[in-house]
Protein backbone atom coordinates (compact mmCIF):
# COMPACT_ATOMS: atom_id res chain seq x y z
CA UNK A 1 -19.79 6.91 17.54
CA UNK A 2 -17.88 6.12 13.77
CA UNK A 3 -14.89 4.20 13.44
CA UNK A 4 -12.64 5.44 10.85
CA UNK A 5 -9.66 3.99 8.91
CA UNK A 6 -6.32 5.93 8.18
CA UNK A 7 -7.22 7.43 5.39
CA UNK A 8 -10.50 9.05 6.95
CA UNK A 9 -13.36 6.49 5.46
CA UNK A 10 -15.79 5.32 8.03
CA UNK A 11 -16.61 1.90 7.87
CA UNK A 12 -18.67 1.15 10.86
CA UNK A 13 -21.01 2.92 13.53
CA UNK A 14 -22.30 2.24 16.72
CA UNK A 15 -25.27 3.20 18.76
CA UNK A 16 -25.67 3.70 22.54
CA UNK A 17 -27.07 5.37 25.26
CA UNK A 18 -25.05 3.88 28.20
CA UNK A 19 -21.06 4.13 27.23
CA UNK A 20 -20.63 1.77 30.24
CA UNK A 21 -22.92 -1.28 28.70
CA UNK A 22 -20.57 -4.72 28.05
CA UNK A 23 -21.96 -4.76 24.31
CA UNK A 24 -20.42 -0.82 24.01
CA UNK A 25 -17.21 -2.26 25.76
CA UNK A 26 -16.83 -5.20 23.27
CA UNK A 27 -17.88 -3.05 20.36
CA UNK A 28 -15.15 -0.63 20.84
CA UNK A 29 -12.87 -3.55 21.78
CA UNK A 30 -13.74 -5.45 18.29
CA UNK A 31 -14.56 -2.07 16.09
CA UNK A 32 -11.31 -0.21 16.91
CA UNK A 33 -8.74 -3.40 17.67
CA UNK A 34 -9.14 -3.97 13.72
CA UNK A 35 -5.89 -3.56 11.34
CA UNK A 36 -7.36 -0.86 9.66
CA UNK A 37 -8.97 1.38 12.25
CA UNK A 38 -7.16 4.52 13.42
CA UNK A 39 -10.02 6.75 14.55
CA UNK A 40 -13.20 7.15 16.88
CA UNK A 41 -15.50 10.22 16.62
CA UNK A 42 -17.92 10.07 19.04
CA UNK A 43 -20.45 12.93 19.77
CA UNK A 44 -23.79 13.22 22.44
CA UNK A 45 -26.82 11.78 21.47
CA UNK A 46 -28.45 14.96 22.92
CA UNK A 47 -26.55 17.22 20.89
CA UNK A 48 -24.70 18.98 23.51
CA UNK A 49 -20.79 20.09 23.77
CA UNK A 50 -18.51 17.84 26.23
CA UNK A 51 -16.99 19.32 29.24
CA UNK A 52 -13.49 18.58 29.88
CA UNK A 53 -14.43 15.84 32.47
CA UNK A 54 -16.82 14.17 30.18
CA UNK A 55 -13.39 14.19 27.21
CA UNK A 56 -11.07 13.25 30.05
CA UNK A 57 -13.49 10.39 31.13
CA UNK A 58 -14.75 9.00 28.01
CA UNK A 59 -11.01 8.65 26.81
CA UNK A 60 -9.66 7.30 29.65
CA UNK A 61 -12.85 5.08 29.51
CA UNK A 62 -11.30 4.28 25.95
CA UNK A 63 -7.70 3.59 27.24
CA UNK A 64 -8.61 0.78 29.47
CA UNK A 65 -10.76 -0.63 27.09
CA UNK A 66 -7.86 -1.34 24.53
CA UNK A 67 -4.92 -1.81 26.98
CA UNK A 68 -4.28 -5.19 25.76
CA UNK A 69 -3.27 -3.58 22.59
CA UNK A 70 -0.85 -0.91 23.52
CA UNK A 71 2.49 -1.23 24.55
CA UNK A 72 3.63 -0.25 28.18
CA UNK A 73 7.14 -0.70 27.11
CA UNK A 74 10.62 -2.25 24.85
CA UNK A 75 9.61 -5.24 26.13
CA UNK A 76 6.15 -5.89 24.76
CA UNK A 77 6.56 -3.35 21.96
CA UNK A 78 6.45 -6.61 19.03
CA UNK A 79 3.62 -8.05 20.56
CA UNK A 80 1.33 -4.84 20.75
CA UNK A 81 0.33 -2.59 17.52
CA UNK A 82 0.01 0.77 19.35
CA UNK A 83 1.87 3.03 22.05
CA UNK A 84 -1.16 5.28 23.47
CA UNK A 85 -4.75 6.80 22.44
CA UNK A 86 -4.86 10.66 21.75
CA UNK A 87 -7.77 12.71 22.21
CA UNK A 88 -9.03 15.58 20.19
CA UNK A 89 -11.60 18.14 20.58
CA UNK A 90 -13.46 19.67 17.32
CA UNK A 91 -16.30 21.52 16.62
CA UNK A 92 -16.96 23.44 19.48
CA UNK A 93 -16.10 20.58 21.81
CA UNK A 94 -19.18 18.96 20.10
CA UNK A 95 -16.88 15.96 19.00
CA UNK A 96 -14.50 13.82 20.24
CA UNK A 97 -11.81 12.30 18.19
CA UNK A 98 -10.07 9.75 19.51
CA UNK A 99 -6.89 8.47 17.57
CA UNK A 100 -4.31 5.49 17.65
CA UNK A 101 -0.64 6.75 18.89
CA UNK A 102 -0.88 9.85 16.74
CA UNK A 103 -3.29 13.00 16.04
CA UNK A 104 -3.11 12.92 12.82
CA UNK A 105 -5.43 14.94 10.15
CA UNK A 106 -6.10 12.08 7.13
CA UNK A 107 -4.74 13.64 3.94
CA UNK A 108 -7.99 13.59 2.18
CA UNK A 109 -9.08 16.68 4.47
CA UNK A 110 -7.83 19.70 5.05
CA UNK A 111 -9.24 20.48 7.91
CA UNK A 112 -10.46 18.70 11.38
CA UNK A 113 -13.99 20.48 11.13
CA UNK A 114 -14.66 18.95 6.97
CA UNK A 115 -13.33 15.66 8.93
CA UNK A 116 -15.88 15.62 11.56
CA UNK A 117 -18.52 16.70 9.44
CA UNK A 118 -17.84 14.05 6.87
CA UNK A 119 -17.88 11.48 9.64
CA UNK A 120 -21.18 12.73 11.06
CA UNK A 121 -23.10 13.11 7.64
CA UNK A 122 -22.33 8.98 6.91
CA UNK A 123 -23.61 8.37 10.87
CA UNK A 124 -26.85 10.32 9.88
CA UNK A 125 -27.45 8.65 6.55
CA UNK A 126 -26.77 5.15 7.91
CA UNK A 127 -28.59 6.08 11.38
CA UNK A 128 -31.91 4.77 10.42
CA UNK A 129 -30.69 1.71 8.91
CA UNK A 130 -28.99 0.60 11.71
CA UNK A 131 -31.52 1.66 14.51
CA UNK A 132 -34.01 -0.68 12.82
CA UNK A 133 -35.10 -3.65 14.98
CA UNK A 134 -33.04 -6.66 13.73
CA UNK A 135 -30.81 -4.85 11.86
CA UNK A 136 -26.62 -5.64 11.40
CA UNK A 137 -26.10 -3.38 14.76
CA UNK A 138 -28.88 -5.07 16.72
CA UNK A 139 -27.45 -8.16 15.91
CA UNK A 140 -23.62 -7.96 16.41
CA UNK A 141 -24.77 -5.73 19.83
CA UNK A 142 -26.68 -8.55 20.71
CA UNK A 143 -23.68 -11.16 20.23
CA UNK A 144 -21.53 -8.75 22.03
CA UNK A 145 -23.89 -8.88 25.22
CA UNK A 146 -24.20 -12.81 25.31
CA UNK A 147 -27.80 -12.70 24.53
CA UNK A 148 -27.94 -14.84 21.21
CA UNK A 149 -27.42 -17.61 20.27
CA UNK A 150 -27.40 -19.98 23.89
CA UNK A 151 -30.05 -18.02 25.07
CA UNK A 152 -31.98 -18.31 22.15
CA UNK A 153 -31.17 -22.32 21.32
CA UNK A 154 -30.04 -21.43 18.01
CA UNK A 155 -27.28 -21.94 15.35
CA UNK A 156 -25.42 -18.38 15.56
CA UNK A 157 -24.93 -19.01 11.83
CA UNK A 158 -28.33 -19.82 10.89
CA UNK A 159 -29.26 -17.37 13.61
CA UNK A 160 -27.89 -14.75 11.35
CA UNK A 161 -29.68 -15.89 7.94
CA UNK A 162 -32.76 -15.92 9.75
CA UNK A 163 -32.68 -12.20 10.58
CA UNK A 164 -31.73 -10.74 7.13
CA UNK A 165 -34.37 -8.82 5.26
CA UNK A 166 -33.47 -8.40 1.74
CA UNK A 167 -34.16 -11.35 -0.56
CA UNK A 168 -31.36 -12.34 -2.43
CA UNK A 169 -31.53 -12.04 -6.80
CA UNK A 170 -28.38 -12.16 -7.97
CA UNK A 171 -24.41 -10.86 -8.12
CA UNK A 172 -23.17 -8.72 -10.92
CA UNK A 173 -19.06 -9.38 -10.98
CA UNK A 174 -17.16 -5.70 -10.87
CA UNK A 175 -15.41 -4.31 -13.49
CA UNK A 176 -12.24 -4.94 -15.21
CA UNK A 177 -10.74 -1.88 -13.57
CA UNK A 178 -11.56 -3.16 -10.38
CA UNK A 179 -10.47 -6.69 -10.33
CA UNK A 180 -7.52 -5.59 -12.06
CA UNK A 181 -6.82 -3.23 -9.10
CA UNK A 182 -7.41 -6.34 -6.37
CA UNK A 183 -5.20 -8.04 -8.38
CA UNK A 184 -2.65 -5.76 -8.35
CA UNK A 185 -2.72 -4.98 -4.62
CA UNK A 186 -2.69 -8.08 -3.65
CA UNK A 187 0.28 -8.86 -5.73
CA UNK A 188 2.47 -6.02 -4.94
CA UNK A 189 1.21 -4.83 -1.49
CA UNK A 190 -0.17 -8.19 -0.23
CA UNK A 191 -3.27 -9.06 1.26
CA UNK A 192 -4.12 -5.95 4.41
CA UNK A 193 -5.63 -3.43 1.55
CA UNK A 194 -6.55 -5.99 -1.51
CA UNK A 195 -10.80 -5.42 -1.10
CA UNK A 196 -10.55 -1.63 -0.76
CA UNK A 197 -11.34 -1.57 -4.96
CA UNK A 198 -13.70 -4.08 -4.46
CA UNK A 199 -15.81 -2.72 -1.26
CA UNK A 200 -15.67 0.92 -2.64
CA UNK A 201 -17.07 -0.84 -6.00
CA UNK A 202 -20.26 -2.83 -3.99
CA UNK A 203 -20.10 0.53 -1.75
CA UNK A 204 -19.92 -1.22 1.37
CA UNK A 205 -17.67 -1.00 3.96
CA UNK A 206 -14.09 -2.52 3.52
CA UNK A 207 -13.73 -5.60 5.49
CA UNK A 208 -10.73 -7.01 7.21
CA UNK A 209 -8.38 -10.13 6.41
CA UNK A 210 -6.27 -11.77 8.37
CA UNK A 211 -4.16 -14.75 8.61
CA UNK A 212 -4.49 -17.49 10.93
CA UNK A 213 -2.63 -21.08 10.61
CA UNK A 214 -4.53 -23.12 13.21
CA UNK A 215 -7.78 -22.81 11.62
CA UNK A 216 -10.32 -26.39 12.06
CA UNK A 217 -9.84 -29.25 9.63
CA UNK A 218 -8.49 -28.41 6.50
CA UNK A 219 -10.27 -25.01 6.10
CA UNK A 220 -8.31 -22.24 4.15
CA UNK A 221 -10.46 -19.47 4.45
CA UNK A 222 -13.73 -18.33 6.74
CA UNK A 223 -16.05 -15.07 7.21
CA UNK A 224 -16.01 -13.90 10.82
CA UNK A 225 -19.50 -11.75 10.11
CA UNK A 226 -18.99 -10.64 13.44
CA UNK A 227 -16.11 -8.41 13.36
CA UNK A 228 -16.41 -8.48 9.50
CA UNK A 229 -12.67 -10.40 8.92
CA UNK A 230 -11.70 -12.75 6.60
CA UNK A 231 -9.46 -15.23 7.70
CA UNK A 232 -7.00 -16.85 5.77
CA UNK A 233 -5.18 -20.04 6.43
CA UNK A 234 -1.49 -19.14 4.92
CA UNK A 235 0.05 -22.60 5.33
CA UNK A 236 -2.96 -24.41 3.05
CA UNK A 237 -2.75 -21.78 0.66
CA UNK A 238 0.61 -20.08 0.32
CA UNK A 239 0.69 -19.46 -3.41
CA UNK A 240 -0.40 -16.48 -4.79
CA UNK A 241 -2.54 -18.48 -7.83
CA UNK A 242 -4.60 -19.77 -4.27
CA UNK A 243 -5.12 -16.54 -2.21
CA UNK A 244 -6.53 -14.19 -5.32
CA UNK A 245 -9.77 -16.86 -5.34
CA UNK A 246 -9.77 -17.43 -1.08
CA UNK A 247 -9.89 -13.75 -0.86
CA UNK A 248 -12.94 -13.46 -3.32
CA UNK A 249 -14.59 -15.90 -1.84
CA UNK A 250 -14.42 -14.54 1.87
CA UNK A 251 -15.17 -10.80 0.32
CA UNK A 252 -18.59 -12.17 -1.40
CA UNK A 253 -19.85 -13.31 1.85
CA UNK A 254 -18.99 -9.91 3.51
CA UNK A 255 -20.96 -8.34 0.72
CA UNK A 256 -23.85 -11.11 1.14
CA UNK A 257 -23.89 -9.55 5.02
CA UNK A 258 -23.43 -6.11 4.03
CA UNK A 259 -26.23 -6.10 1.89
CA UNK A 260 -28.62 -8.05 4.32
CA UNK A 261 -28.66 -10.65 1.52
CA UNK A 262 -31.08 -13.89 2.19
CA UNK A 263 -30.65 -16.45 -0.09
CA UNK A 264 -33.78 -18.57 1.41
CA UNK A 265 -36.58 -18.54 3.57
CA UNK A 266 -34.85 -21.50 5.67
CA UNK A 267 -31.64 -20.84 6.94
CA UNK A 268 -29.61 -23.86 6.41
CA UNK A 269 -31.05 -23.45 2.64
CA UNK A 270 -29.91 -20.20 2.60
CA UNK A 271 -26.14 -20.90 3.96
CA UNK A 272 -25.68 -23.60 2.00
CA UNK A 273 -27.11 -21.54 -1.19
CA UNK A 274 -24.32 -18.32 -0.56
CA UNK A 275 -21.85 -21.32 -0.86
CA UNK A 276 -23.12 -22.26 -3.94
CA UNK A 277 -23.02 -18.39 -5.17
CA UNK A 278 -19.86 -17.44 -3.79
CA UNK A 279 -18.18 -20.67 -5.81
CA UNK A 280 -19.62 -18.51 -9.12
CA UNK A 281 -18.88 -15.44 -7.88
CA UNK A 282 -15.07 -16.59 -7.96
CA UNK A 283 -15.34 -18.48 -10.92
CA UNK A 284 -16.89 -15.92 -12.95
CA UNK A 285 -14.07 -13.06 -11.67
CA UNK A 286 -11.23 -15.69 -12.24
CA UNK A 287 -12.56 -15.91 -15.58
CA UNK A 288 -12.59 -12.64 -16.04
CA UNK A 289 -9.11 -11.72 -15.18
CA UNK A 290 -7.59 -14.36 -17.46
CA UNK A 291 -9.47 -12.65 -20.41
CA UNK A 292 -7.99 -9.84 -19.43
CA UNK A 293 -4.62 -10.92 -18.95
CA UNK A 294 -4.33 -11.61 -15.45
CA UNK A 295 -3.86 -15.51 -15.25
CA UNK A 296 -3.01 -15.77 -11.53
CA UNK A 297 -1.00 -19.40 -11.84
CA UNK A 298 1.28 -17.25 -14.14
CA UNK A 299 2.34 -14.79 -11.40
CA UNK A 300 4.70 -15.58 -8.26
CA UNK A 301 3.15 -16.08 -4.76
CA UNK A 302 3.98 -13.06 -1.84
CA UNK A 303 5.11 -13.12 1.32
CA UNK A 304 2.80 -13.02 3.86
CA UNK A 305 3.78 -10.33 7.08
């Protein structure tokens, strides 16, 4: 299956032969429970059409899985995001498509088949990849079924240094036209779309963000690298001069993850050296917006929603 944003850009996959395992329950609860996600395609590892039971099933399957986030009613309507899951068949009845509230083609597409098909040629590409032992998917799946890091005895942190496999050289800042873009999003639309220049930029997938006031000690902003969010803390940095650096910071260690980047041999080494590279990686791109004219202590801060 291939989780899809609004716009029809998949940015994450998932891998299983048992649609009733816990870790595809969590990953569908995590995966698809994100701001951005709208859509599910999901087709048969063997290749064959669903019947109407399988749809029916599967969807409802679906449905209970994100109940806590749809509303049953006026009086919980505030509290949840969504109002019900739709279901569509394309492709023969080769593909599922399962939507948020809404069956909705994206506007990039101008049909559902070039949809589908664009979905399934980024699952194929990235199949490999993530079918790898120890890769990204292995990892997160593992998390999702309890078996790491208690089981194992091990830092889930360091845990996750440990299993990266590319060896880390160096960052190369984007380009003017893409930090001025961040910049600009962030500024007029706020934080929910700011790293979409960026992630298309690194071509990765675009990560979350999200704000949080109760987070420990007097942290303003974290990398969940499991459900690939960055958190801010609003209340410790609620100037706009503060977020545009917080949000770089949380998007270079999404990139460090997305590109499997190990920045030494022992893990606490290696944590403690992504610090030291996401610190430049701001530096270097705050520089670089004030040569270009985009001091960010001279602009106002935004509300957050």
């Amino acid at each position: 299956m291939a989780f899809a944003d609004e716009g029809g850009e998949p940015y994450d996959l998932h891998l299983t032969d048992d649609l009733q395992s816990y870790g595809t329950w969590e990953a569908i609860d995590f995966k698809f429970s994100l701001p951005h996600s709208n859509y599910i395609l999901i087709w048969r590892r063997d290749g064959k059409k669903f019947t109407p039971r399988e749809s029916k099933y599967v969807t409802k399957y679906v449905r209970d899985d994100m109940k806590d986030f749809i509303s049953d009613g006026d009086s919980d309507a505030k509290e949840k995001w969504h109002y019900k899951v739709t279901m569509k068949m394309v492709d023969n009845d080769s593909c599922l498509i399962l939507a948020w509230d809404k069956m909705k083609l994206p506007e990039q597409y101008d049909i559902w088949g070039e949809f589908s098909f664009f979905i399934r040629d980024f699952l194929d590409e990235n199949i490999d990849e993530i079918s790898k032992p120890g890769s990204l998917h292995e990892r997160e799946l593992a998390i999702y079924e309890g078996r790491i890091p208690e089981m194992l005895g091990e830092n889930i942190v360091e845990l996750n240094h440990k299993l990266r496999s590319n060896a880390y050289d160096r960052y190369e800042i984007p380009s003017d036209s893409v930090l001025r873009e961040y910049f600009m999003r962030l500024k007029e639309r706020g934080y929910v779309d700011a790293c979409k220049p960026l992630a298309v930029h690194y071509k990765i997938t675009e990560p979350s963000v999200k704000m949080e006031n109760n987070l420990p000690g007097t942290v303003i902003v974290y990398y969940d690298f499991v459900n690939h969010v960055i958190v801010l803390s609003p209340s410790r940095i609620p100037e706009f001069w503060q977020q545009v650096p917080a949000i770089l910071a949380g998007f270079f260690n999404h990139l460090a993850l997305s590109k499997d980047w190990r920045f030494s041999k022992d893990s606490s080494e290696s944590i403690q050296r992504e610090k030291d590279e996401a610190d430049k990686f701001v530096q270097e791109s705050l520089n670089r917006l004030i040569d270009i004219g985009l001091d960010p202590r001279k602009y106002q801060r935004i509300n957050f929603i």
